[in-house]
Protein backbone atom coordinates (compact mmCIF):
# COMPACT_ATOMS: atom_id res chain seq x y z
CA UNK A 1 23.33 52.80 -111.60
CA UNK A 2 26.80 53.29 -112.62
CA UNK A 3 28.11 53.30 -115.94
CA UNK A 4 31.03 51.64 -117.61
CA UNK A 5 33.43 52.53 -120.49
CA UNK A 6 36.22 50.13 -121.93
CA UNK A 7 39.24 52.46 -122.78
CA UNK A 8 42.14 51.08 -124.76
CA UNK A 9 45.72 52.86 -125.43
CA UNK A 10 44.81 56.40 -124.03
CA UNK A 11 47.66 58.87 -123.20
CA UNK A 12 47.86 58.71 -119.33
CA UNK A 13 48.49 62.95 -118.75
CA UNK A 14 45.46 63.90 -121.72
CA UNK A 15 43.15 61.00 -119.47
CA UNK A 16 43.64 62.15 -115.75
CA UNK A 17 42.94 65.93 -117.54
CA UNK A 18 39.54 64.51 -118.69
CA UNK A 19 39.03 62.42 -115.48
CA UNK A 20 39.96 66.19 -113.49
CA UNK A 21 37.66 67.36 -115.15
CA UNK A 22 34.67 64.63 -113.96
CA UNK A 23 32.09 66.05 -111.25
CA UNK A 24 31.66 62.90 -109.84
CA UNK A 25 33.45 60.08 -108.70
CA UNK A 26 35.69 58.26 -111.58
CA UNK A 27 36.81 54.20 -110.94
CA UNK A 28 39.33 52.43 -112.56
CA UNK A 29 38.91 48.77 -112.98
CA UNK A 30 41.26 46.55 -113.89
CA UNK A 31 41.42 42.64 -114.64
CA UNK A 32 42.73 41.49 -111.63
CA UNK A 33 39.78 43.21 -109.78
CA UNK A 34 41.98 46.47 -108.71
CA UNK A 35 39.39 49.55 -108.59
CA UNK A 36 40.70 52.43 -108.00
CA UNK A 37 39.59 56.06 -107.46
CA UNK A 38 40.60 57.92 -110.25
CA UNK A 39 39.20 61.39 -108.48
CA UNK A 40 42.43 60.74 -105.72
CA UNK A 41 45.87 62.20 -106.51
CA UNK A 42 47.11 59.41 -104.16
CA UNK A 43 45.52 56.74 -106.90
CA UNK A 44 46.58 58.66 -109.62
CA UNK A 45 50.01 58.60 -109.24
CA UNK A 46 50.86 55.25 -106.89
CA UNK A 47 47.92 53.00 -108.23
CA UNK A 48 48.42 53.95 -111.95
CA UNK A 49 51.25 52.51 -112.15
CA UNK A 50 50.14 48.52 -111.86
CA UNK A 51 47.78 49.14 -115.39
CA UNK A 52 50.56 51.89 -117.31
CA UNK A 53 51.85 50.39 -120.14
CA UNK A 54 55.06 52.96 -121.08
CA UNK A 55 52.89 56.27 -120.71
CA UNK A 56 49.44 55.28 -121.89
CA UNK A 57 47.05 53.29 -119.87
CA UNK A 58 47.08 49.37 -122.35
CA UNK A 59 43.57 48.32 -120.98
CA UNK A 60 40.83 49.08 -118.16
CA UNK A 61 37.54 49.68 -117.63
CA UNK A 62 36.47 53.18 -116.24
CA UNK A 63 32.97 53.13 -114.31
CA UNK A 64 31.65 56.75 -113.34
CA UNK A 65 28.97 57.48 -110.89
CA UNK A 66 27.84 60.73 -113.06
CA UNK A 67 26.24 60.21 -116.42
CA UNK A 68 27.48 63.59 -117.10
CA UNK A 69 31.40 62.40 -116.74
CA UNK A 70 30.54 59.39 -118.67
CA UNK A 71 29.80 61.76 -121.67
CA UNK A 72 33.25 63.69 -121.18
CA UNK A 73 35.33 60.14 -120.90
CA UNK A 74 33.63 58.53 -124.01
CA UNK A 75 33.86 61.32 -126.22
CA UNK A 76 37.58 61.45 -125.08
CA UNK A 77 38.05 58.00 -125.49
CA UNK A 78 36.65 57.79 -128.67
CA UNK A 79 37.46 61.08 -130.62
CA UNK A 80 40.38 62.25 -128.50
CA UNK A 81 38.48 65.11 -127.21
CA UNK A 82 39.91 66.83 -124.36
CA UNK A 83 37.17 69.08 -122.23
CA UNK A 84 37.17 72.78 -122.08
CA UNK A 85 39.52 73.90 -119.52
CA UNK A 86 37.20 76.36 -117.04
């Protein structure tokens, strides 16, 4: 089962690091039932754009196949933590 994460005024470029990052897939949901694939460059930069409040993303939910990625995005999400660049 999928998780979910609520993130809230994130800085878009530190986010789609962390989401680069993800082994698995990575969905953004948003409020008017939008769910994008955050793994996608495509997404990333044309779909982005409907939830992007200045630079940093104002509200979504982020729902990640991988309980592994879920770890990386919470843990960025709450503490700022960017993963370890490989």
């Amino acid at each position: 089962m999928p998780y979910k994460l609520q993130l809230h005024d994130i800085n878009f470029k530190d986010f789609i690091e962390a989401v680069d990052s993800c082994k698995g897939d990575v969905f953004l949901e948003t409020d008017e039932g939008d769910v994008l694939n955050l793994k996608s460059k495509l997404c990333q930069i044309m779909g982005l754009s409907t939830v992007l409040k200045g630079a940093s993303i104002a509200e979504a939910t982020v729902r990640c196949a991988n309980p592994d990625d879920e770890t990386i995005l919470f843990r960025f999400n709450l503490y700022g933590e960017k993963p370890e660049k490989k």
